[in-house]
Protein backbone atom coordinates (compact mmCIF):
# COMPACT_ATOMS: atom_id res chain seq x y z
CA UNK A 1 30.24 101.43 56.46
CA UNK A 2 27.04 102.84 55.84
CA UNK A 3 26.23 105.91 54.31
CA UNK A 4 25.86 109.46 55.69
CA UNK A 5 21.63 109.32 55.46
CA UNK A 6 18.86 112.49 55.47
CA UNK A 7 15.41 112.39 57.12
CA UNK A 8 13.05 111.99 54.47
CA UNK A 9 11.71 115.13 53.34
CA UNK A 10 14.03 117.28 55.01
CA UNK A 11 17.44 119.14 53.44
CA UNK A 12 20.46 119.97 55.22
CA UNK A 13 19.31 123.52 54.59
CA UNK A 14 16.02 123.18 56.05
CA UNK A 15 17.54 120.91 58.80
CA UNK A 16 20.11 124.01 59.41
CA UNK A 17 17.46 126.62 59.34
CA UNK A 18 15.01 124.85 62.33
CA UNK A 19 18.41 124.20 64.14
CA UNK A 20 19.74 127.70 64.11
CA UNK A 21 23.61 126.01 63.05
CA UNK A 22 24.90 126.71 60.02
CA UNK A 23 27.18 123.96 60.23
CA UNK A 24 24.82 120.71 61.26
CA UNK A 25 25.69 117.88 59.35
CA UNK A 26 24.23 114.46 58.30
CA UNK A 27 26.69 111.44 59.77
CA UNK A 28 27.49 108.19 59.39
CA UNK A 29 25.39 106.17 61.51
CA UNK A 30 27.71 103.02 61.87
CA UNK A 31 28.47 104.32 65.24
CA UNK A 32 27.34 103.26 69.47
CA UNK A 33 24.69 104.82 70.78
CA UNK A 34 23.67 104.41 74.45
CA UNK A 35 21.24 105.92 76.05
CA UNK A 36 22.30 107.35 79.82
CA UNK A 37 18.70 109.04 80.48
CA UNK A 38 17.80 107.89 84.27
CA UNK A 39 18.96 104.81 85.63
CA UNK A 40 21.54 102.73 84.04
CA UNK A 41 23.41 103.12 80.72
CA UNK A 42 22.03 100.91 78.05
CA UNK A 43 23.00 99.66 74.00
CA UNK A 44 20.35 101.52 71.92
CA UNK A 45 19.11 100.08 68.31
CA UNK A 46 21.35 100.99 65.19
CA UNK A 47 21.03 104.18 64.09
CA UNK A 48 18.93 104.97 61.20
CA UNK A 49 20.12 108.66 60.94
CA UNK A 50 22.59 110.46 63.34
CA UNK A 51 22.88 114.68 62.33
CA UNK A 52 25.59 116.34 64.05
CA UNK A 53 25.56 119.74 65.83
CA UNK A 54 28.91 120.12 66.79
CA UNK A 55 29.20 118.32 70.05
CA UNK A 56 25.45 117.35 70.08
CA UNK A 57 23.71 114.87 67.92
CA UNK A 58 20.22 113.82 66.76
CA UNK A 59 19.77 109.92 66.46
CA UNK A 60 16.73 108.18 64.81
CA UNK A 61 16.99 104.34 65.68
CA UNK A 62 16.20 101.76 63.31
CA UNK A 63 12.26 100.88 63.44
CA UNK A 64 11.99 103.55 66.25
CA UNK A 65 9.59 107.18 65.02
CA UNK A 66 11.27 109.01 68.07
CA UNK A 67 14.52 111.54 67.50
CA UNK A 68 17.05 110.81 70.31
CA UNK A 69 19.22 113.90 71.67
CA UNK A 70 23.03 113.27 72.91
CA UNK A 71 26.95 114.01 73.18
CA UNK A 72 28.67 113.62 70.18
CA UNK A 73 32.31 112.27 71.51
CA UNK A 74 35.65 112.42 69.88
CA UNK A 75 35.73 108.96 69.28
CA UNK A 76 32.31 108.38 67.13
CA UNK A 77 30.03 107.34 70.40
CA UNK A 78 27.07 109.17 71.38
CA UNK A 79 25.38 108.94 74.67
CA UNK A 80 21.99 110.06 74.26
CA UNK A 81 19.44 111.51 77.77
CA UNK A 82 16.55 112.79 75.94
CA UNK A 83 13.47 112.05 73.85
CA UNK A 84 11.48 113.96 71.30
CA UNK A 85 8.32 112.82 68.90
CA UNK A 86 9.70 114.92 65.94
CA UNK A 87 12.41 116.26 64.01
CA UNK A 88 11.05 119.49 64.40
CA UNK A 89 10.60 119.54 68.00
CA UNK A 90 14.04 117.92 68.97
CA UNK A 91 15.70 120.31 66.07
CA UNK A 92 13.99 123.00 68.03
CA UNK A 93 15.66 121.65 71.79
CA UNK A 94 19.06 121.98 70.34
């Protein structure tokens, strides 16, 4: 399994501070990840990154710049439905 990763140049304080939850956490990203925006359900890339927010996430695919936004289930999967160009910004739409 791969290892719980960190966007680079970003702490889990800082990441915690932008989020407004004291508890986020970085997870492991050996996990499925679909994305369920409009239309049909589809496999997304691996994830590079996946921070958890409770029952939210924050997913940065593998060779993808874009931060996805999604359900955090009981069982490891994450169905994602929205977009952002940033950390910052998708940190922000928590």
């Amino acid at each position: 399994m791969a290892d719980a990763r960190l966007p680079r140049e970003w702490t889990l304080q800082q990441i915690r501070d932008v989020s407004g939850d004291r508890e986020a956490v970085a997870l492991n990203p050996d996990r499925p990840v679909k994305w369920v925006g409009f239309g049909e359900a589809h496999e997304m890339p691996h994830p590079e990154i996946v921070l958890g927010f409770h029952d939210l996430c924050l997913v940065k695919p593998v060779d993808d710049d874009d931060w996805y936004m999604g359900s955090l289930y009981d069982d490891g999967s994450i169905d994602c439905w929205a977009a952002y160009g940033d950390l910052y910004e998708a940190l922000r739409g928590l």
